[in-house]
Structures are given as C-alpha cells and as structure tokens.
N, C-alpha and C. Protein backbone atom coordinates (compact mmCIF):
# COMPACT_ATOMS: atom_id res chain seq x y z
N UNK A 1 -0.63 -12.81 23.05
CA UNK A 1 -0.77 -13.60 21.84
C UNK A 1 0.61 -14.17 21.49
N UNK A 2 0.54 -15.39 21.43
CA UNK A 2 2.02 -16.08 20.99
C UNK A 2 2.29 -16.06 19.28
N UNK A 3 3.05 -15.22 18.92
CA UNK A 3 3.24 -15.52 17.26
C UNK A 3 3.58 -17.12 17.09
N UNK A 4 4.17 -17.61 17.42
CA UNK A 4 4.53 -19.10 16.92
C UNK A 4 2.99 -19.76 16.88
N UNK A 5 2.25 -20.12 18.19
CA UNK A 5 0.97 -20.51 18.15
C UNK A 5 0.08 -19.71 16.76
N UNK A 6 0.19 -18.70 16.53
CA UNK A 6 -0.69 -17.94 16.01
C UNK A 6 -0.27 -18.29 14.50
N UNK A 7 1.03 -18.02 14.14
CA UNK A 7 1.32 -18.79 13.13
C UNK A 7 0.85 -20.17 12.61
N UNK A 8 1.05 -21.32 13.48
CA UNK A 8 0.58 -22.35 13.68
C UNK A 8 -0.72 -22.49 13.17
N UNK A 9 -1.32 -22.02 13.55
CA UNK A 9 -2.91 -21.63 13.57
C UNK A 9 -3.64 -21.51 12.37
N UNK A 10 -2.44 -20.14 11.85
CA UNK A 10 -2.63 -19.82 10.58
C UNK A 10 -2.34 -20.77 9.50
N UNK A 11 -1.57 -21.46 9.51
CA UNK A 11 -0.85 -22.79 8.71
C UNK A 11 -1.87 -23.80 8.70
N UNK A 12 -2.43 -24.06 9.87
CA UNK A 12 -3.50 -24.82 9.89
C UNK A 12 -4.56 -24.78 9.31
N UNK A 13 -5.23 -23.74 9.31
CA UNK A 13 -6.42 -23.01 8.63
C UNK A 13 -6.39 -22.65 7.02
N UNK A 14 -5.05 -22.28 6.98
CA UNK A 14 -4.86 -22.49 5.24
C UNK A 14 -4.74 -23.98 4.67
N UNK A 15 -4.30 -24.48 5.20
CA UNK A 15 -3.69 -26.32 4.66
C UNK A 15 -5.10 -27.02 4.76
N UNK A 16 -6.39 -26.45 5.38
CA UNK A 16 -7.71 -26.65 5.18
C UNK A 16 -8.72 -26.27 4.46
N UNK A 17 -8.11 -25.35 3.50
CA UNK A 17 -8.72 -24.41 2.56
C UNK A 17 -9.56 -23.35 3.45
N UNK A 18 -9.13 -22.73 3.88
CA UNK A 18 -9.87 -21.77 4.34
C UNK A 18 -8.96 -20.19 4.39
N UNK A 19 -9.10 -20.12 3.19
CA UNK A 19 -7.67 -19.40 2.89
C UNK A 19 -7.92 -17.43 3.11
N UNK A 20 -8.92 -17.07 3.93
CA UNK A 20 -9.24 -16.24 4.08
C UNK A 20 -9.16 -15.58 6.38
N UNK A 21 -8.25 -16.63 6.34
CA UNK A 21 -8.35 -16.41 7.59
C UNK A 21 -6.90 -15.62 7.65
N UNK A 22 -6.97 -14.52 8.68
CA UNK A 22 -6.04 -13.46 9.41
C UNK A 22 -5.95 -13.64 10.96
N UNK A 23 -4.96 -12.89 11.49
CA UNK A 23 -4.73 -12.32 12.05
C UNK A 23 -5.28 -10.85 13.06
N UNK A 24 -6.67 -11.16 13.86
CA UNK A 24 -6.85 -9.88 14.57
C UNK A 24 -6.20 -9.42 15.93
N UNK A 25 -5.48 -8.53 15.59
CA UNK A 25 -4.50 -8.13 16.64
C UNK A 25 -5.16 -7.39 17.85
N UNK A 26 -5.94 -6.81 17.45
CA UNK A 26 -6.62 -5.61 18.27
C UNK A 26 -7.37 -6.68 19.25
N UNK A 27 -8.34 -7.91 19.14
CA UNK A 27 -8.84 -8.72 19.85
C UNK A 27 -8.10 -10.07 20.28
N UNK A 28 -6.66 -10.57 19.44
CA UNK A 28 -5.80 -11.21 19.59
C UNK A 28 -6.40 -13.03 19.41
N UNK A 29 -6.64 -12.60 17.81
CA UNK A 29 -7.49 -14.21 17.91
C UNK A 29 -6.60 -14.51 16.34
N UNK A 30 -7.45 -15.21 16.00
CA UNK A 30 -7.55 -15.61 14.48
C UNK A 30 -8.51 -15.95 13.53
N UNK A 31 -9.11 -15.32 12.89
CA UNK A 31 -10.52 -14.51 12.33
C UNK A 31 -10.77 -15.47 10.47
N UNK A 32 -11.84 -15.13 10.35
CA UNK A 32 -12.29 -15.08 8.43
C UNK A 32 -12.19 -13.81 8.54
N UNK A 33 -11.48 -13.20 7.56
CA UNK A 33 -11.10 -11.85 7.58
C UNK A 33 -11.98 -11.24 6.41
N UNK A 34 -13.19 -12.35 5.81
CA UNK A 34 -13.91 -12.02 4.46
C UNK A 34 -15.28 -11.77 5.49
N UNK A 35 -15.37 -12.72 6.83
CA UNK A 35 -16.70 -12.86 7.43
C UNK A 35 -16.65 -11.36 8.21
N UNK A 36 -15.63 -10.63 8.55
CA UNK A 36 -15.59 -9.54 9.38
C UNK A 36 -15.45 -8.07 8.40
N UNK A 37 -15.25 -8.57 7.30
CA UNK A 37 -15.67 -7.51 6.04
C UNK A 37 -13.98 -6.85 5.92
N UNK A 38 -12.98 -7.79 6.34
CA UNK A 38 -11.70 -7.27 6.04
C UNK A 38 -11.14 -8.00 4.31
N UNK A 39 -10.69 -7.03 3.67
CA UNK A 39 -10.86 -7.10 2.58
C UNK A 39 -9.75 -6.66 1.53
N UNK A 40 -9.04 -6.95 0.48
CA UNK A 40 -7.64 -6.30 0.45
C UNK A 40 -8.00 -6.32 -1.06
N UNK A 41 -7.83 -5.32 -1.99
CA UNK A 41 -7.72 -5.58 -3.16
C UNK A 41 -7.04 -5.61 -3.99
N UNK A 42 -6.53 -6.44 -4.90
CA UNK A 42 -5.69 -7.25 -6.12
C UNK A 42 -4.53 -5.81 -6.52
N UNK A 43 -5.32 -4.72 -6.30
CA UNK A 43 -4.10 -3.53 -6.79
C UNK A 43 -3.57 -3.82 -5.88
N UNK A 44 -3.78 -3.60 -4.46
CA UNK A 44 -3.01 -3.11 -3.82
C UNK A 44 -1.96 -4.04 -3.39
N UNK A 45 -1.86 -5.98 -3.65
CA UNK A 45 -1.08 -6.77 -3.50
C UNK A 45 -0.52 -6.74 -4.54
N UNK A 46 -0.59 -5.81 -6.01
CA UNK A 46 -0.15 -6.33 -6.86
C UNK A 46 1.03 -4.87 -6.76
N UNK A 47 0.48 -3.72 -6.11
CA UNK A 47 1.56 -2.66 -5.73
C UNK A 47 2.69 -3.15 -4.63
N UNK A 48 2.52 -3.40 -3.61
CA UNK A 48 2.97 -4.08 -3.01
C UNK A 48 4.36 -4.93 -3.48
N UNK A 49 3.43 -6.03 -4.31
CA UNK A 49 5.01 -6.53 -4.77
C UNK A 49 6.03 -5.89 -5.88
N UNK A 50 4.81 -5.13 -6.88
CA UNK A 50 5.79 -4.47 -7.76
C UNK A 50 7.27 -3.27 -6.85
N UNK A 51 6.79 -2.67 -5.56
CA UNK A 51 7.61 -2.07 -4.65
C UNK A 51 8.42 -2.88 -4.30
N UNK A 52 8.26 -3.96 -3.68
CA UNK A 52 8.98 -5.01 -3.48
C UNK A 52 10.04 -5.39 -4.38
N UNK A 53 9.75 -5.51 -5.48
CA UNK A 53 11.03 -5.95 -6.82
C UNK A 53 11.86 -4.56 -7.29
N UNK A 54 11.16 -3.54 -7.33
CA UNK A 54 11.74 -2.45 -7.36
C UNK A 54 13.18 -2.33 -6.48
N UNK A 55 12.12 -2.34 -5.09
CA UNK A 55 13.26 -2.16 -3.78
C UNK A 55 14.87 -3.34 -3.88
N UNK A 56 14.37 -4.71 -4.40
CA UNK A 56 15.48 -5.48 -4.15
C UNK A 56 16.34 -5.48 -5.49
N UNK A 57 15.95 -4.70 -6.47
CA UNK A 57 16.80 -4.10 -7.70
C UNK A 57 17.50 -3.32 -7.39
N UNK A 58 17.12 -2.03 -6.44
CA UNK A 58 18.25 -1.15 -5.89
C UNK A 58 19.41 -1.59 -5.42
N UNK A 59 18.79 -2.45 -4.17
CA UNK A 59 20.02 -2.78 -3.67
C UNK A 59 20.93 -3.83 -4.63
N UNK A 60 20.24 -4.72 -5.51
CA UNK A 60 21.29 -5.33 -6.14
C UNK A 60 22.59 -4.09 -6.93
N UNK A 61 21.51 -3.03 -7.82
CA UNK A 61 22.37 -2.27 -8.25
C UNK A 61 23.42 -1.71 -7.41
N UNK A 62 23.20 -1.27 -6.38
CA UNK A 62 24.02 -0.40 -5.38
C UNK A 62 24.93 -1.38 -5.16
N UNK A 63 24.90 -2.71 -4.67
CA UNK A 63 26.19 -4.06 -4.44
C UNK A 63 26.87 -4.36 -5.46
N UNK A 64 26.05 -3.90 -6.73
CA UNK A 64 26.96 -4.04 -7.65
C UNK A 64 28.35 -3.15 -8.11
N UNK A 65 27.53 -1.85 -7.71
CA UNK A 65 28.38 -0.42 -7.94
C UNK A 65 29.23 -0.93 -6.74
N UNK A 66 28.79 -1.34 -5.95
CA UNK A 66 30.18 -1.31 -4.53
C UNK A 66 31.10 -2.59 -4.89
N UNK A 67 30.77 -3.23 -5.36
CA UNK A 67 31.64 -4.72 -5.92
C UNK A 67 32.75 -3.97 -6.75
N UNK A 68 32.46 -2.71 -7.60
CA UNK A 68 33.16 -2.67 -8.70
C UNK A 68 34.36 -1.99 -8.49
N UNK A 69 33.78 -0.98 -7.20
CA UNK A 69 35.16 -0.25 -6.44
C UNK A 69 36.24 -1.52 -5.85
C-alpha cells in the first residue's frame, strides 16, 4: 500500500463529500468506514484532543522553565 497514493485517495474522497471514508489496513484499500460499521464516537475525538492540548502545554511549560535557566 503506498501512503502517498492512499493519502491521495483519501483527499479525493473527502473534497467529494464523502467524508466517511478510511483507511483499511488489514485489506489495504480505502473503505466507507460507516458502510463497514467502523465507527468512532464524539467522546472519544473530543478526549483525544483535550490530551492533545494538555500534552503541548507541558512541553510549552517545561521550554519555558528551561528558557529561564
């Protein structure tokens, strides 16, 4: 599976509204990830990024503490 192609792919398929298409690795295609019953829910993207902002607060704090030495 070529990531660039697959990317591609994916870019394509969204910029068409079809905004439910993934990535299946295990068969190496590019899927409706709603038609195959893959499914992600709103907590768990919304945990996700809250970890995410968390994580890049640390390190700001920590560059900051090291700036100050």
């Amino acid at each position: 599976m070529d990531p660039l192609a697959t990317v591609a792919q994916l870019k394509a398929a969204h910029a068409t509204g079809q905004h439910d298409v993934g990535v299946d690795a295990r068969n190496r295609r590019v899927i409706s990830m709603t038609g195959h019953g893959v499914l992600e829910p709103m907590a768990g993207k919304l945990a996700q990024l809250t970890l995410a902002a968390e994580a890049a607060n640390a390190i700001l704090r920590i560059d900051q503490v090291h700036r100050a030495r």
